[in-house]
Protein backbone atom coordinates (compact mmCIF):
# COMPACT_ATOMS: atom_id res chain seq x y z
CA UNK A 1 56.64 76.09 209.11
CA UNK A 2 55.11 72.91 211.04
CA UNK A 3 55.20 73.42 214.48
CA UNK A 4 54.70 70.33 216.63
CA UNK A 5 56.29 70.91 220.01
CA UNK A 6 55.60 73.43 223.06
CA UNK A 7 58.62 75.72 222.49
CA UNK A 8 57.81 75.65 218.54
CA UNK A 9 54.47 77.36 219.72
CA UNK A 10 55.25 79.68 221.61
CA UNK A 11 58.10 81.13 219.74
CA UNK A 12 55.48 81.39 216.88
CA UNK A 13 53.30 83.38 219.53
CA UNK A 14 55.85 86.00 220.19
CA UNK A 15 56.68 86.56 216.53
CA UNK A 16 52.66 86.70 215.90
CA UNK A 17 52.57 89.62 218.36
CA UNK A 18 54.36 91.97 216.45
CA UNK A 19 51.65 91.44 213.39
CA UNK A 20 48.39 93.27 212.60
CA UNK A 21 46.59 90.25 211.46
CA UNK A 22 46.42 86.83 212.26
CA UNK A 23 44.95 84.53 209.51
CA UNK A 24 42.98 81.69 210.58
CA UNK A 25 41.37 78.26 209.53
CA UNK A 26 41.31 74.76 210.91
CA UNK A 27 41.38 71.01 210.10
CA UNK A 28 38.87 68.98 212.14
CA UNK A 29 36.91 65.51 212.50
CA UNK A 30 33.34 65.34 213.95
CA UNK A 31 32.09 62.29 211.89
CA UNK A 32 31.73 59.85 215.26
CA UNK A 33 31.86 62.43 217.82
CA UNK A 34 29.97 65.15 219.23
CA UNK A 35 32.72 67.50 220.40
CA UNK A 36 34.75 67.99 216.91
CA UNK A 37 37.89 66.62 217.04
CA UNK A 38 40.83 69.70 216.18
CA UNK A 39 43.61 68.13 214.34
CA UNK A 40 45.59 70.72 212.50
CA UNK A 41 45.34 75.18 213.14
CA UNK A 42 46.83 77.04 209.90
CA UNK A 43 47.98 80.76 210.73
CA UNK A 44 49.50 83.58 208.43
CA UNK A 45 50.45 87.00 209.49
CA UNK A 46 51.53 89.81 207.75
CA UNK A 47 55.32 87.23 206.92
CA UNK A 48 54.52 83.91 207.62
CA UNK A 49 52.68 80.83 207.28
CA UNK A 50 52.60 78.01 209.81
CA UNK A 51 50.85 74.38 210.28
CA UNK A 52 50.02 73.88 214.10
CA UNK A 53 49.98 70.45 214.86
CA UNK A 54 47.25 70.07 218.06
CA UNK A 55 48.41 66.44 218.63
CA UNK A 56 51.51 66.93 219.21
CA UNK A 57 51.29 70.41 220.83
CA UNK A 58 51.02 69.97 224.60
CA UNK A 59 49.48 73.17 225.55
CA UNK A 60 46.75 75.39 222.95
CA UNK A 61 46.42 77.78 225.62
CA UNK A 62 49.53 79.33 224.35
CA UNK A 63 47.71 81.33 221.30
CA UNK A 64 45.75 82.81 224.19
CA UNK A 65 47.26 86.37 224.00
CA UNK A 66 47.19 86.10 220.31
CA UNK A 67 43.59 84.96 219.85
CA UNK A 68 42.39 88.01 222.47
CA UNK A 69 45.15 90.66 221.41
CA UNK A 70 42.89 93.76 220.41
CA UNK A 71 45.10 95.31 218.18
CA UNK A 72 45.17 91.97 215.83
CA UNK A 73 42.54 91.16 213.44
CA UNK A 74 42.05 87.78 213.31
CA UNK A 75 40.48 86.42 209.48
CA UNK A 76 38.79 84.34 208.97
CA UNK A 77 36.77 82.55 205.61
CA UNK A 78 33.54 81.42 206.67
CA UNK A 79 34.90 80.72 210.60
CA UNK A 80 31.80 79.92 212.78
CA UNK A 81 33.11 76.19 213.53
CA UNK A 82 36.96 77.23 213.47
CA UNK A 83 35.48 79.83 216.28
CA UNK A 84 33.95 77.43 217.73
CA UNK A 85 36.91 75.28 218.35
CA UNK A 86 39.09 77.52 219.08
CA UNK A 87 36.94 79.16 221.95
CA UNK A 88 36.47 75.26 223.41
CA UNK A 89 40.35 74.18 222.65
CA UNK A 90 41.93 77.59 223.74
CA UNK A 91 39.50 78.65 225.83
CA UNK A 92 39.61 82.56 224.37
CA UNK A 93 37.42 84.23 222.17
CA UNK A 94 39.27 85.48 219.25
CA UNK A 95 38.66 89.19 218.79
CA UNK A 96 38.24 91.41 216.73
CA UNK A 97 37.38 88.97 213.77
CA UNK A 98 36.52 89.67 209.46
CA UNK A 99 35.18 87.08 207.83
CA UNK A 100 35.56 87.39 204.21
CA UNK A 101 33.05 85.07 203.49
CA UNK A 102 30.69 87.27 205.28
CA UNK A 103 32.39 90.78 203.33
CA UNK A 104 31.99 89.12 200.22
CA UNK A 105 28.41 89.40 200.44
CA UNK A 106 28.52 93.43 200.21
CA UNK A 107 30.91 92.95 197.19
CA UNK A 108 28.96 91.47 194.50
CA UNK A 109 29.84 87.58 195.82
CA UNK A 110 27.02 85.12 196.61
CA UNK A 111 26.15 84.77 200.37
CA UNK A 112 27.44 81.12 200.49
CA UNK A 113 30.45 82.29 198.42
CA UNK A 114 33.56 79.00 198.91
CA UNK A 115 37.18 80.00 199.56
CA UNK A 116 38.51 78.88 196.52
CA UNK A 117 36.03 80.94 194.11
CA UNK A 118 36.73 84.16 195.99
CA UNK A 119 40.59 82.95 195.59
CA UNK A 120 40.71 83.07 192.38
CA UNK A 121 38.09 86.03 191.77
CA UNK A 122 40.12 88.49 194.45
CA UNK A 123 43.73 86.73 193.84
CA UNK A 124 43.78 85.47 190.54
CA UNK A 125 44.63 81.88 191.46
CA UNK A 126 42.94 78.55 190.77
CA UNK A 127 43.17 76.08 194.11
CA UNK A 128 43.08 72.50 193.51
CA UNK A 129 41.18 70.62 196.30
CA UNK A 130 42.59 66.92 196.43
CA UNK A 131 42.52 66.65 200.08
CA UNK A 132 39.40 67.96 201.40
CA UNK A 133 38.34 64.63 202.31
CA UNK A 134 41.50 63.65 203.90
CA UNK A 135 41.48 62.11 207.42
CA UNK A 136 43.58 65.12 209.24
CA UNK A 137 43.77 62.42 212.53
CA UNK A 138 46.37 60.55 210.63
CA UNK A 139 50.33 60.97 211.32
CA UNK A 140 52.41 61.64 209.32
CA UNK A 141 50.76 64.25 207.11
CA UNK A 142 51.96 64.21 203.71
CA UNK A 143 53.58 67.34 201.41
CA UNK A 144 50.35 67.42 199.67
CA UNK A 145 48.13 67.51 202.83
CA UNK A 146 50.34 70.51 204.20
CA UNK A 147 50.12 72.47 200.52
CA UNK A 148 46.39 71.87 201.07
CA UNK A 149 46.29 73.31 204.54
CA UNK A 150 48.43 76.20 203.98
CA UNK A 151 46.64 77.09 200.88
CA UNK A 152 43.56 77.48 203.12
CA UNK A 153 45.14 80.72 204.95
CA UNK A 154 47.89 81.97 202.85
CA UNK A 155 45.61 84.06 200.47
CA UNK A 156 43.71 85.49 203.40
CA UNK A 157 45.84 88.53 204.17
CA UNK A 158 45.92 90.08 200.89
CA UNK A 159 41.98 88.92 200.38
CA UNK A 160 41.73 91.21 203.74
CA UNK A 161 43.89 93.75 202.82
CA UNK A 162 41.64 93.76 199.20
CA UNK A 163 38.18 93.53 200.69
CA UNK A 164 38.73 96.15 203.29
CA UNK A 165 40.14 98.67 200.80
CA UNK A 166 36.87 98.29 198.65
CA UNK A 167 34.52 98.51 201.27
CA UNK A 168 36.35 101.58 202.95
CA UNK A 169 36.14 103.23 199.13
CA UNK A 170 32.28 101.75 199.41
CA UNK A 171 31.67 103.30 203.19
CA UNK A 172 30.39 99.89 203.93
CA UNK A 173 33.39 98.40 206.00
CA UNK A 174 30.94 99.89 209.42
CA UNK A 175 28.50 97.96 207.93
CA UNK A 176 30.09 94.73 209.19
CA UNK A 177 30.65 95.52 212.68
CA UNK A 178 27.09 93.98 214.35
CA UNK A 179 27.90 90.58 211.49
CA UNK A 180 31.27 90.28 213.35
CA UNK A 181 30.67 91.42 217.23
CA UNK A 182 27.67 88.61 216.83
CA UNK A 183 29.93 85.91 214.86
CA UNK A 184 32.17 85.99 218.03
CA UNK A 185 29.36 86.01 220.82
CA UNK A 186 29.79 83.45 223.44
CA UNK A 187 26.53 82.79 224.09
CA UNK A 188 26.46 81.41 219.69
CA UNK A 189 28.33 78.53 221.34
CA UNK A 190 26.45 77.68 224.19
CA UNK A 191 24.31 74.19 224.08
CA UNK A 192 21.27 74.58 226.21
CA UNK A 193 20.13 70.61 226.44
CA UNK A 194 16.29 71.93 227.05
CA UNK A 195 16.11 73.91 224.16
CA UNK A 196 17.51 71.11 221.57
CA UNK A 197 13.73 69.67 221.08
CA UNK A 198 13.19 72.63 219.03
CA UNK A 199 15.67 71.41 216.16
CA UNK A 200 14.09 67.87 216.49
CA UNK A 201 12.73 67.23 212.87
CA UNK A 202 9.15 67.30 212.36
CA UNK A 203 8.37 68.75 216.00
CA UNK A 204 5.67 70.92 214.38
CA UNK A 205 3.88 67.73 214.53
CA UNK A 206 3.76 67.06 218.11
CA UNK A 207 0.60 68.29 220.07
CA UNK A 208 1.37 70.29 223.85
CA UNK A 209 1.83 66.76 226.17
CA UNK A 210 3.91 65.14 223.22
CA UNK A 211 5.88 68.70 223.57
CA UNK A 212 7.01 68.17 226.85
CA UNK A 213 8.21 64.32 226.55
CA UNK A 214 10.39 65.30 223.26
CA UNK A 215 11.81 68.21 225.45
CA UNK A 216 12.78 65.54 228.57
CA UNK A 217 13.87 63.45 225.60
CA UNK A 218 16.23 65.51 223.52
CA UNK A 219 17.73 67.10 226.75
CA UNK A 220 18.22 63.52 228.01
CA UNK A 221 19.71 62.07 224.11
CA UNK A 222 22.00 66.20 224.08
CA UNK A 223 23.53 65.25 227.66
CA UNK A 224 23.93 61.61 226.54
CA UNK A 225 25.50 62.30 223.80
CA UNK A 226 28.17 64.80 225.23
CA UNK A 227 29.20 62.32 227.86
CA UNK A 228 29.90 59.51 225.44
CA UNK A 229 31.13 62.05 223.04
CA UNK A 230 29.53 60.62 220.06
CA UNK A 231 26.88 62.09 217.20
CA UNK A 232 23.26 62.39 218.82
CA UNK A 233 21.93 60.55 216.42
CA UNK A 234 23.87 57.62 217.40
CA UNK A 235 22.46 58.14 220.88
CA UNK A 236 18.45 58.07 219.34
CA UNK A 237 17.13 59.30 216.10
CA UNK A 238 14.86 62.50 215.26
CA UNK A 239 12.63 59.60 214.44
CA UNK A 240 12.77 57.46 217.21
CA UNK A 241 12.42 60.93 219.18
CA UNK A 242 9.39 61.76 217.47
CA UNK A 243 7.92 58.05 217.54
CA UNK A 244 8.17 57.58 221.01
CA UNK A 245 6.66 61.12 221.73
CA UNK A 246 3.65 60.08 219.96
CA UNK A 247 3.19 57.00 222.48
CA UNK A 248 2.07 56.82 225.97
CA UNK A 249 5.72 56.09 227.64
CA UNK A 250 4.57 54.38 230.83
CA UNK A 251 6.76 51.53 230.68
CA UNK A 252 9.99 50.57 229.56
CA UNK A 253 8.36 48.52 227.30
CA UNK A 254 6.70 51.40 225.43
CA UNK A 255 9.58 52.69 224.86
CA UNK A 256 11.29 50.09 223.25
CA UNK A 257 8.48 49.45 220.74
CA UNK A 258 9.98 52.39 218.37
CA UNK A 259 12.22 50.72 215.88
CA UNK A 260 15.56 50.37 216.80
CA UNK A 261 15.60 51.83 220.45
CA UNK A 262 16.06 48.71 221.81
CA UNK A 263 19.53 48.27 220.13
CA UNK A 264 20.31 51.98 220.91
CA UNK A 265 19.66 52.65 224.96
CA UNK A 266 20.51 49.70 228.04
CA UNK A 267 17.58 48.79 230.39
CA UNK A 268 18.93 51.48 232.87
CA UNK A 269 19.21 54.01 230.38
CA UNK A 270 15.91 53.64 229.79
CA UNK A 271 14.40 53.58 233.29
CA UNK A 272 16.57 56.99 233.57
CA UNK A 273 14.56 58.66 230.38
CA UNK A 274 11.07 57.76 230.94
CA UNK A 275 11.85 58.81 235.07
CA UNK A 276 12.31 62.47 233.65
CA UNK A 277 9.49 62.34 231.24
CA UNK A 278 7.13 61.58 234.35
CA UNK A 279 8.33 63.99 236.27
CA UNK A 280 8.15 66.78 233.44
CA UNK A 281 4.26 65.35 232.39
CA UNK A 282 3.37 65.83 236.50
CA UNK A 283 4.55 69.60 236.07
CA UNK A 284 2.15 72.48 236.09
CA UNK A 285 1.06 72.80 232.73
CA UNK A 286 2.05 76.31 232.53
CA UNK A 287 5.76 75.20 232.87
CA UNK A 288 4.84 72.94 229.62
CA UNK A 289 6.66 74.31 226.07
CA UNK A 290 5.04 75.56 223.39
CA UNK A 291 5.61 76.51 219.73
CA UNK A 292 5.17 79.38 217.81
CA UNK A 293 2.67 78.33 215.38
CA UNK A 294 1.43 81.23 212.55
CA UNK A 295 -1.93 82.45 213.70
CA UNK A 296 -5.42 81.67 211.34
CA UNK A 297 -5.89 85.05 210.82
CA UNK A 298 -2.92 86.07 208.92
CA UNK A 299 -3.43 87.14 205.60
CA UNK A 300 -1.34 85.30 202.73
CA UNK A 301 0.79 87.58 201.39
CA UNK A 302 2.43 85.94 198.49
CA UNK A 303 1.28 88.78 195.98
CA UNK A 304 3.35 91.47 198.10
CA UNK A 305 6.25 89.50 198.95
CA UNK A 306 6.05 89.06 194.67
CA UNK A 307 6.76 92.65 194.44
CA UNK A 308 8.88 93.34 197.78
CA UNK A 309 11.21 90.69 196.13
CA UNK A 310 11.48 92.34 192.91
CA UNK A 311 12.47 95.11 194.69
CA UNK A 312 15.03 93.71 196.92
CA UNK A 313 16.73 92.17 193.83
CA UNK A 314 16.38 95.35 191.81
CA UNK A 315 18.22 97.40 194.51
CA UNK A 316 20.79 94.07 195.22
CA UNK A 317 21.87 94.10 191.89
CA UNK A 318 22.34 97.85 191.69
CA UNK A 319 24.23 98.04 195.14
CA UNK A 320 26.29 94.44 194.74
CA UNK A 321 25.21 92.87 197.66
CA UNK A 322 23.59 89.50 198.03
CA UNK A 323 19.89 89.22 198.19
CA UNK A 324 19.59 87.47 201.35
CA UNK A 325 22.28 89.63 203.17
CA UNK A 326 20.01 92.55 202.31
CA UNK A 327 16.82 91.36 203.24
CA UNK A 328 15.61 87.93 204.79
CA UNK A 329 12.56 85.78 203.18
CA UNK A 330 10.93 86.25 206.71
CA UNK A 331 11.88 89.78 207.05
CA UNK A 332 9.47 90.61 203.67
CA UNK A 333 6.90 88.17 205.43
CA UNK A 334 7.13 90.51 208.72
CA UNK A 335 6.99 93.72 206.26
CA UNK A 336 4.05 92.61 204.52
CA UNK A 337 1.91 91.33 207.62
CA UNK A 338 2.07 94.93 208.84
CA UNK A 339 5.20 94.19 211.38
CA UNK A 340 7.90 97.48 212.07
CA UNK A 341 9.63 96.76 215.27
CA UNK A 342 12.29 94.45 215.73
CA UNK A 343 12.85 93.93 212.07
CA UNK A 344 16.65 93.80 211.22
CA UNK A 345 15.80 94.93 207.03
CA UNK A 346 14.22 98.04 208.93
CA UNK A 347 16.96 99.31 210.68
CA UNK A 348 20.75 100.32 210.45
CA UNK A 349 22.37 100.61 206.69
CA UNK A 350 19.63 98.40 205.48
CA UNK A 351 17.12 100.41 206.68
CA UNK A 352 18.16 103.53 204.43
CA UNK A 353 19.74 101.19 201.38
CA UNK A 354 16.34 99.04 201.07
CA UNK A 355 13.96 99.24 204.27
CA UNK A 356 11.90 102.52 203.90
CA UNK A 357 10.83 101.60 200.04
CA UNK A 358 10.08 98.45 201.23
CA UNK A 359 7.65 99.94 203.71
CA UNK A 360 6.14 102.04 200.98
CA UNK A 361 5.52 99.82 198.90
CA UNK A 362 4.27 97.67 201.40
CA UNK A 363 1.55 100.25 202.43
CA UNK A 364 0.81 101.44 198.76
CA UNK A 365 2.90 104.82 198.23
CA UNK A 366 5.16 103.41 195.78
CA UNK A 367 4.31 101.46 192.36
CA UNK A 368 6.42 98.94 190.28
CA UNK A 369 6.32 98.99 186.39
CA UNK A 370 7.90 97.40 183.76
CA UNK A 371 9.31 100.06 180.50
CA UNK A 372 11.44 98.16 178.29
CA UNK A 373 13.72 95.65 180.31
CA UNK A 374 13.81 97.71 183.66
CA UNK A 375 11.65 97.79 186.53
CA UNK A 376 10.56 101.28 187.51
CA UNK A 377 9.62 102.47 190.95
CA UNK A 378 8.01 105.58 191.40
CA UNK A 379 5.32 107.29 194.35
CA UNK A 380 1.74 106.55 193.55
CA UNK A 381 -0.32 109.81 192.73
CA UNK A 382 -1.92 111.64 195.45
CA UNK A 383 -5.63 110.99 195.37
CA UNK A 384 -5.54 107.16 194.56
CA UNK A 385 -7.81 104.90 196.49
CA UNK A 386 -5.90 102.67 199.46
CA UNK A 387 -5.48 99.45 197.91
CA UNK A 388 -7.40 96.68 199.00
CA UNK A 389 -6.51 94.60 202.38
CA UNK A 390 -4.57 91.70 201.34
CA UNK A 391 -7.04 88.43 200.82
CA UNK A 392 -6.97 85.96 203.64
């Protein structure tokens, strides 16, 4: 069903009550803007699947009491931007969520698994994507663009009704629970302008008083960028970020010497930036931001996370569960340095699954051998000597 009018919408609403889930995905733009641009919302419950049409629909507040009805599970297949959108464009969080994309990693399936593989892995049923490049602004939309889009949510139900039935048999569908409460956490969605310098590229490279001008900077190009509603970069560069950090910015002038700023900001634009990168450089210097850099004295671990790794894909393989879901790169880093608080491969499911051997081996109990075309691990004998500090 395509529903393009007010009444349309909410009649869909009231039949949606009455289901226990409430698939999910979303058609958007965000190619010249910074907010993206919602242009189509495809739902499926437990008997139906319907096209919502967000340019033509007056009112997305509507799916309100759907979105935050407890008693409906909405799914998802990888959903942090349709989340996203629909917590800006409806204004509710939708709750409780399951992301199959995120299940599928404690089912054998890669972490980045796409919709269509796990389609025709769970279902049986090879998707053709012809239009997922299509411009979803455009009206009308054509038979094929709608069979696209409703492809996109109509497998989702049984995938659920699959994925939860495996995990339950696997008592790992608990696991999920801290994934799914943190994949719908407001605070996932919230821009802080003063913290954006940290994603600048190539920031490591900037020295304490260049810190503080690509802070005033990137908060000024964030809040720029969200007024005009266009891409940051079409605001200023990483580059052009970086550049101008790396300059004394006392005049206008300086500023404009970075290639292509010139053509990017106005004269008062300007005289607005470099006023807030005074002001921030005449701060106490204890107000000044700072990176986490890794400290001298660190060992290198690269022989231990060797062997940690080993380990983690020994146990991965034997369990079905993607590598990464079970234990992070920098988690083994943490391990290995000597780190046990705070450590998310130390605690909870992963903690017993993969976490405690890790810790063992990590302080010498446990060994690693090779017989045949398996990797053993076994306790080291009582009476060894400690092994060796690793080499800095």
């Amino acid at each position: 069903m395509y529903i393009e009018t007010q009444g349309e919408l909410e009649a869909f609403v009231q039949r949606a009550g009455q289901s226990s889930i409430l698939a999910i995905d979303t058609e958007f733009l965000r190619e010249k803007t910074y907010y993206a641009t919602l242009c189509l919302i495809q739902v499926a419950t437990d008997g139906e699947v319907s096209i919502i049409d967000p340019l033509r629909v007056d009112d997305l507040t509507a799916l309100a009491p759907l979105l935050g009805d407890s008693s409906i599970t909405k799914v998802f297949h990888a959903g942090y931007q349709d989340i996203e959108l629909l917590y800006r464009c409806v204004g509710t969080m939708p709750a409780p969520v399951f992301d199959t994309q995120v299940a599928a990693t404690l089912l054998g399936h890669t972490q980045q698994v796409g919709y269509a593989s796990l389609v025709g892995s769970l279902c049986g049923v090879r998707l053709k994507k012809a239009d997922s490049f299509t411009d979803w602004s455009r009206r009308p939309l054509t038979d094929s663009q709608l069979h696209y889009a409703s492809e996109d949510v109509v497998y989702l139900p049984k995938m659920y009704e699959l994925m939860t039935r495996r995990l339950r048999e696997k008592n790992r569908l608990d696991w999920l629970s801290p994934e799914f409460e943190a994949l719908v956490d407001p605070a996932r969605f919230e821009v802080d302008p003063a913290e954006r310098y940290l994603k600048l590229r190539h920031v490591g490279s900037l020295g304490a008083p260049q810190l503080v001008v690509a802070r005033e900077m990137a908060a000024w190009r964030e809040r720029e960028a969200q007024r005009r509603n266009v891409p940051r970069k079409w605001v200023l560069t990483d580059e052009q970020v970086v550049e101008a950090c790396k300059r004394e910015l006392g005049r206008i002038d300086d500023l404009f010497m970075v290639r292509g700023v010139r053509e990017r900001i106005s004269v008062p634009q300007a005289r607005d930036l470099l006023a807030q990168v005074k002001k921030a450089l005449a701060s106490p210097r204890d107000t000044w931001p700072t990176l986490e850099r890794p400290m001298r004295g660190e060992p290198n671990v690269d022989v231990q996370l060797d062997l940690m790794m080993a380990l983690v894909r020994m146990r991965a393989r034997e369990h079905e569960i993607a590598v990464p879901t079970l234990a992070s790169h920098d988690e083994l880093v943490a391990v290995a340095r000597g780190y046990r608080e705070g450590i998310g491969v130390l605690s909870g499911w992963r903690g017993q699954l993969i976490g405690d051997e890790l810790v063992e081996l990590a302080e010498g109990r446990l060994s690693l051998r090779i017989a045949g075309r398996s990797v053993v691990v076994e306790p080291v004998a009582a009476g060894l000597p400690a092994p060796a500090r690793p080499g800095r």
